[in-house]
Each structure stands twice: as structure tokens, then as C-alpha cells.
Protein backbone atom coordinates (compact mmCIF):
# COMPACT_ATOMS: atom_id res chain seq x y z
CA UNK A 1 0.00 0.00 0.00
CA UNK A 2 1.63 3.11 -0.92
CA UNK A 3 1.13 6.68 0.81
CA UNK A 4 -1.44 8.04 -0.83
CA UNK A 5 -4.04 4.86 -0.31
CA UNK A 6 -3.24 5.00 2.90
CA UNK A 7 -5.15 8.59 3.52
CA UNK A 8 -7.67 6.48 1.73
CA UNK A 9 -9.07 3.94 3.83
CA UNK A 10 -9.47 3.75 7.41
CA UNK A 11 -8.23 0.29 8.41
CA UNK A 12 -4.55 0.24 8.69
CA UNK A 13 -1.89 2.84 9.09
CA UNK A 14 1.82 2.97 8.54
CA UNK A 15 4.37 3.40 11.43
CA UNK A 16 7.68 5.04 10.52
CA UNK A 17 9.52 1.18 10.63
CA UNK A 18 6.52 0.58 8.03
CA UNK A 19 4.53 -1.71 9.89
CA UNK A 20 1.42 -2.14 8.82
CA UNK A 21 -1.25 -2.12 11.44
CA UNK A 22 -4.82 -2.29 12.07
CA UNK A 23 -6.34 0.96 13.82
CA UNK A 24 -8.66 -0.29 15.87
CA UNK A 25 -6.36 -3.16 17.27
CA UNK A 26 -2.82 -1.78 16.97
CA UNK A 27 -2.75 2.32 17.68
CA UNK A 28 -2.76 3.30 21.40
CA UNK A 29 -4.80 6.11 21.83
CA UNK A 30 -1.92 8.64 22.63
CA UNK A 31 -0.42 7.59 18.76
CA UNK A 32 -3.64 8.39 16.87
CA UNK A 33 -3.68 11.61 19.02
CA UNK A 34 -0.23 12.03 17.77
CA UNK A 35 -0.67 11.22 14.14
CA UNK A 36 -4.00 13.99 13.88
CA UNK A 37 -1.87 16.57 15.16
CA UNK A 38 0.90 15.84 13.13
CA UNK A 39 -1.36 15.37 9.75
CA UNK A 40 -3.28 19.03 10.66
CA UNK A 41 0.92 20.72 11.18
CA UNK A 42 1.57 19.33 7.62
CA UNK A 43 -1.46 20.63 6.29
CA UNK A 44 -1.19 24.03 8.05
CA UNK A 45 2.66 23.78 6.46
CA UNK A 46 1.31 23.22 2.83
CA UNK A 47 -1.40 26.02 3.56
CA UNK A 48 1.34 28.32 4.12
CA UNK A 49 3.46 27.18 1.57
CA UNK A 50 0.91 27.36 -1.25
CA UNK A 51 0.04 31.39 -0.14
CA UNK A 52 3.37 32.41 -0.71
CA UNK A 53 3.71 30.37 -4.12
CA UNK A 54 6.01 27.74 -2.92
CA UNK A 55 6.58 24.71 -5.53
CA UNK A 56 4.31 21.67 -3.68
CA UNK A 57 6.31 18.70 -4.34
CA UNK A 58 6.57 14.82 -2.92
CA UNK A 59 8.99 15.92 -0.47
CA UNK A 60 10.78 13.77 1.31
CA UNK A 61 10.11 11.12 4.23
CA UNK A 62 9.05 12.59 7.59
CA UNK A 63 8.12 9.28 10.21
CA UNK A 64 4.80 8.27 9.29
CA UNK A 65 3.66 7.56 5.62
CA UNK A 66 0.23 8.85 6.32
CA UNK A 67 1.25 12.36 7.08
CA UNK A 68 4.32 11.96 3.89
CA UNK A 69 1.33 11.50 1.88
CA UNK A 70 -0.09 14.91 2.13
CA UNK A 71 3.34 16.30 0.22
CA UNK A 72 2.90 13.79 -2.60
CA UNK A 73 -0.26 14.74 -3.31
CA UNK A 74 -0.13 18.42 -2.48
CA UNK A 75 -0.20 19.41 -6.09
CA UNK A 76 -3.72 18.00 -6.53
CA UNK A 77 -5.56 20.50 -3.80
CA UNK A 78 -9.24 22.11 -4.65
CA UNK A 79 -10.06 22.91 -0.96
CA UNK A 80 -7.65 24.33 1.65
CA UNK A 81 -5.49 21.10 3.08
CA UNK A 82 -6.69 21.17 6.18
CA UNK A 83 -10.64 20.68 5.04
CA UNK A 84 -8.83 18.39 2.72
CA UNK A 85 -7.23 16.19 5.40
CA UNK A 86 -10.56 16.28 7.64
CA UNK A 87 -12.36 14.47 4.76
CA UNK A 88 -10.26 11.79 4.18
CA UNK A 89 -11.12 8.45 5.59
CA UNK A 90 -7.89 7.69 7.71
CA UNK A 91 -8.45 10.84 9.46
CA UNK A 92 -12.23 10.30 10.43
CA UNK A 93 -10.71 6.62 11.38
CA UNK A 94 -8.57 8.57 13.94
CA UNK A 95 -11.54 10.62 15.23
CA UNK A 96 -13.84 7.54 15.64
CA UNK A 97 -11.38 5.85 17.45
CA UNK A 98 -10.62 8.74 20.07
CA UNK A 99 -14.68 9.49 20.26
CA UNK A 100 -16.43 7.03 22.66
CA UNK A 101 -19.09 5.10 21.25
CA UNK A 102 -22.72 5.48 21.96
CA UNK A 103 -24.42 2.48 24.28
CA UNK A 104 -27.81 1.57 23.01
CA UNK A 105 -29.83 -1.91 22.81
CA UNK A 106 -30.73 -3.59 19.93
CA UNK A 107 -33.53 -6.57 20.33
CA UNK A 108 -31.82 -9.72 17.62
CA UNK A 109 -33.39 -12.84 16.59
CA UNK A 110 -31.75 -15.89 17.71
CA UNK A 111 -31.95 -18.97 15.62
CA UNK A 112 -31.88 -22.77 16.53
CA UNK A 113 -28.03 -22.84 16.57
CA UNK A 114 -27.76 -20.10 18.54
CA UNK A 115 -26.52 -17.43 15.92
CA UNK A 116 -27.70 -14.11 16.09
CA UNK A 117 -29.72 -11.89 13.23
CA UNK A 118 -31.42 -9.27 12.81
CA UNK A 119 -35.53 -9.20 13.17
CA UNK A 120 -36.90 -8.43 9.26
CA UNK A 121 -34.06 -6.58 7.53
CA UNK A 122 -31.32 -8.88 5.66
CA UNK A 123 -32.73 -11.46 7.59
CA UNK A 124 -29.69 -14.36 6.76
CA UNK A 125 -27.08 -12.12 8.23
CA UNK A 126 -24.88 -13.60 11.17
CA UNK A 127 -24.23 -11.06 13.67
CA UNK A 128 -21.03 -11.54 15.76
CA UNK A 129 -19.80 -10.07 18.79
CA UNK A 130 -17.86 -8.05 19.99
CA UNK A 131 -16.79 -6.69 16.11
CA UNK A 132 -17.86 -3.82 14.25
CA UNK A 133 -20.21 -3.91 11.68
CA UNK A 134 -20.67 -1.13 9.19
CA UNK A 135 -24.40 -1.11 8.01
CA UNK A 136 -25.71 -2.38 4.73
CA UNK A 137 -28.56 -0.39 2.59
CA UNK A 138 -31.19 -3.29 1.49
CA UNK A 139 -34.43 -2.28 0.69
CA UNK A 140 -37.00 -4.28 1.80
CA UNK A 141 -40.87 -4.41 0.33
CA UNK A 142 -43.53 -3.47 3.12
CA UNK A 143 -41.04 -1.58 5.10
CA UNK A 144 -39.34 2.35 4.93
CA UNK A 145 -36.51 2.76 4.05
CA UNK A 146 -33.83 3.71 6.82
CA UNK A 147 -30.47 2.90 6.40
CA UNK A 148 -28.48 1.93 9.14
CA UNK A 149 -28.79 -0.33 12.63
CA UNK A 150 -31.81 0.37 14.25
CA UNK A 151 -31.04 0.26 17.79
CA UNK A 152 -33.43 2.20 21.44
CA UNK A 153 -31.87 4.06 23.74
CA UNK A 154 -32.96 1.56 26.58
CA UNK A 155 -34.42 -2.22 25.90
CA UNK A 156 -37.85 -1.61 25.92
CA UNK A 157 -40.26 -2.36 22.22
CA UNK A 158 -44.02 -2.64 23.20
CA UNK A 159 -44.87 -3.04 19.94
CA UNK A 160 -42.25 -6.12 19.34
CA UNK A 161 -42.58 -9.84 19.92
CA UNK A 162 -40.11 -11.16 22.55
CA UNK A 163 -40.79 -14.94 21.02
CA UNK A 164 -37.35 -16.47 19.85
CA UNK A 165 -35.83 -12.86 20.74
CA UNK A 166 -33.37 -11.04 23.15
CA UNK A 167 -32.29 -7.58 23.98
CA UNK A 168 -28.36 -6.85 23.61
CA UNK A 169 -25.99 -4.15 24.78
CA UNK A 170 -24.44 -2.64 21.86
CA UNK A 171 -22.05 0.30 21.04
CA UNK A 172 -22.44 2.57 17.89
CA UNK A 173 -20.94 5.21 16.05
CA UNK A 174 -22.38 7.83 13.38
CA UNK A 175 -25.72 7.81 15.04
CA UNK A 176 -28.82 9.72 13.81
CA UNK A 177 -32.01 9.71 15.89
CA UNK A 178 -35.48 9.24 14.83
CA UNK A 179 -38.10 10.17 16.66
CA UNK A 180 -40.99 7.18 16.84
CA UNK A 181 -43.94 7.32 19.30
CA UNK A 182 -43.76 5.70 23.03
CA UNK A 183 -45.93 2.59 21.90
CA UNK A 184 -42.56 1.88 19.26
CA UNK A 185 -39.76 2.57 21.97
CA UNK A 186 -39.66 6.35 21.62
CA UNK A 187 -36.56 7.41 20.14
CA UNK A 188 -34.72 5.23 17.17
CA UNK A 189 -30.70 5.24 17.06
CA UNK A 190 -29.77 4.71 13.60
CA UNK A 191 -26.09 4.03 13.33
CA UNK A 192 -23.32 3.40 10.47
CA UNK A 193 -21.17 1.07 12.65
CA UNK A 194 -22.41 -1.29 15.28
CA UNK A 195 -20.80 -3.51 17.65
CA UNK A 196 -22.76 -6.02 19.92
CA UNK A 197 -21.29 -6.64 23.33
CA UNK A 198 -23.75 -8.83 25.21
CA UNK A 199 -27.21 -10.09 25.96
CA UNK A 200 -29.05 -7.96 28.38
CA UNK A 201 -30.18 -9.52 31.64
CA UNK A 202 -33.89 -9.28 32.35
CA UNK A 203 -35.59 -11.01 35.90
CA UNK A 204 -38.58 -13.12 34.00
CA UNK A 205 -40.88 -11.76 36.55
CA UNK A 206 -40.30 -7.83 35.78
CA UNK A 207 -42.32 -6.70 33.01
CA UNK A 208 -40.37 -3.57 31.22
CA UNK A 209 -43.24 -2.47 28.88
CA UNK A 210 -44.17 0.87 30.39
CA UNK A 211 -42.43 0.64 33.45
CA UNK A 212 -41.77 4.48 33.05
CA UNK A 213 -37.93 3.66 34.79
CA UNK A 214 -34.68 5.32 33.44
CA UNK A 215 -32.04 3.48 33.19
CA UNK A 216 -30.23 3.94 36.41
CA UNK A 217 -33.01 1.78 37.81
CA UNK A 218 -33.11 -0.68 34.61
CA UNK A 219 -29.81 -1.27 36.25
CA UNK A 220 -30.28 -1.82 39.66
CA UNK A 221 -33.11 -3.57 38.61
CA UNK A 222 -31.26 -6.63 37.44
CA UNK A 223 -30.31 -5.52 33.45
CA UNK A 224 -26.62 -5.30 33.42
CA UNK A 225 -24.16 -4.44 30.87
């Protein structure tokens, strides 16, 4: 993967020994800190640079390949570098990974071998946990079309069977809220990335539906996550 892909995607990133390594799994938190600061000083540089007329060139190596990147491409720029930079998809990998995700629920089917799907939407997928899962667009006859996971701020669905069902704790990021009446759990989280951490924990005897509690008390109430 040479420099300029790798401002392109927003999986892996280059260390200056030119290891390749996954961003969620591999950068500490203080590195990705690191490399956005260092990527926004190269594009204030080339800003500078370019409004004094300054020949924009490849330039030579400077520790990471993601930041080198910005000099070989310099030559190309429509928008002021640092706009430029903002927008591409290795540096909004960096911000997702220093913003904290948002908890929700999200109630999944769960079939006879014990895999996990989702209720009506793409209903053969096989959701894993603890991995995240960018959401797919399919568009579905007899239902609206909302792209994205469809996730409630706490476990509660009046209007949704519980039969061959379960409520799990999951993180998102992206999220966009949709506003649904009570009787369909209030407000929707739609999100571009999901991961599922675990089922939720409900006493059998404690009916939810209505139960007017926030979630403090789903908590001490026996759901745990």
C-alpha cells in the first residue's frame, strides 16, 4: 500500500519502521492523538506554503507515511489542506477511534443454533460479537426505508414480539435519531457502525413495557451491561 491509499481507507496505518497495522487493534490512543496533530501541522505547512507560491512537491520522508502523503499529493488541492485532510477516511478513522461510542440496545433474533440476526431486515445475516459492523442499505418491500442499525436508547419495544428474541448491549458510532412514538420505543438510534457486546439480563418476573424507569433503575433492577 503506498502513501497516498493509505489517507484512503481507514483500516490500517503505517508506522515510521513501516509496519502495517490495524487501527482499531494496533494504535494506542496517545499515537492516533499524535498522528492527527501531526497530519493538521503538515497541512497548516502546505497552507502556508501554497500562499506564498512555494513549488508543492513529494517531499521527502518525515516518520509516518500517512502524514508523507499529504506532500505527494499536495499538487492535486481544490479545498484548503486542512478541510482536505478532515475528509479523508484515515483521518475520520482517527476521530472515531478517540470518540467514545454510543451504548444503546438492539432486540436480535436468535436462531436454533444459537446465531444471532437481525428481526426483518437482511434477515440471513450472522451477527457476531464483539466486532464492528458497518451497516448495509437493502431495501425491503412493506417496510421504509432507513439505512443503518436500528437500535433504542434503553431495551424496551411494546410493539415487538419477545418470542425467539433477546435484547443486547451494543455500542455505535455515526448515530442519527429518529423520533418514533412511546408505543414503538420512543426514540430510534440509527447508526453506520455497530458492535454487539452482550445479551441484556432481564428477571422473567419484571415486566419492562411501560415501566416508566430510566435506566439507572433498569440497572439496579437486574439488566446489566
Amino acid at each position: 500500500m503506498n502513501r497516498v491509499d493509505l489517507l484512503g481507507q481507514e483500516e490500517v496505518w503505517k508506522d515510521s519502521l513501516g509496519q502495517l497495522l490495524k487501527i482499531e487493534e494496533d494504535m494506542t490512543d496517545d499515537h492516533a492523538r499524535h498522528l492527527m496533530a501531526w497530519l493538521l501541522w503538515k497541512a497548516d505547512w502546505l497552507q502556508f506554503r501554497a500562499h506564498y507560491s512555494f513549488a508543492c512537491s513529494a517531499g521527502g520522508s518525515h516518520g509516518d507515511a500517512a502524514a508523507d502523503a499529504l506532500d505527494a499529493i499536495s499538487a492535486t488541492f481544490e479545498v484548503p489542506p486542512e478541510q482536505w485532510i478532515r475528509e479523508q477516511p484515515l483521518f475520520k478513522a482517527l476521530v472515531r477511534k478517540l470518540t467514545p461510542p454510543v451504548k444503546a440496545y438492539k432486540l436480535l433474533r436468535i436462531r436454533k443454533d444459537d446465531t444471532l440476526g437481525p428481526l426483518f431486515i437482511n434477515r440471513r445475516q450472522r451477527i457476531p460479537l464483539d466486532t464492528w459492523l458497518p451497516a448495509e442499505d437493502h431495501p425491503t418491500p412493506g417496510y421504509a426505508h432507513r439505512p443503518g442499525w436500528h437500535c433504542t436508547r434503553l431495551p424496551i419495544a411494546p410493539h415487538l414480539s419477545m418470542q425467539g428474541r433477546q435484547w443486547f448491549i451494543v455500542h455505535l458510532r455515526d448515530v442519527t435519531v429518529h423520533h418514533r412514538p412511546e408505543a414503538q420505543g420512543g426514540e430510534w438510534l440509527l447508526a453506520e457502525s455497530m458492535k454487539v457486546i452482550g445479551p441484556v439480563l432481564v428477571p422473567r418476573d419484571v415486566s419492562w413495557v411501560g415501566s416508566g424507569m430510566d435506566e439507572q433503575a433498569l440497572y439496579d433492577n437486574g439488566i446489566r451491561g
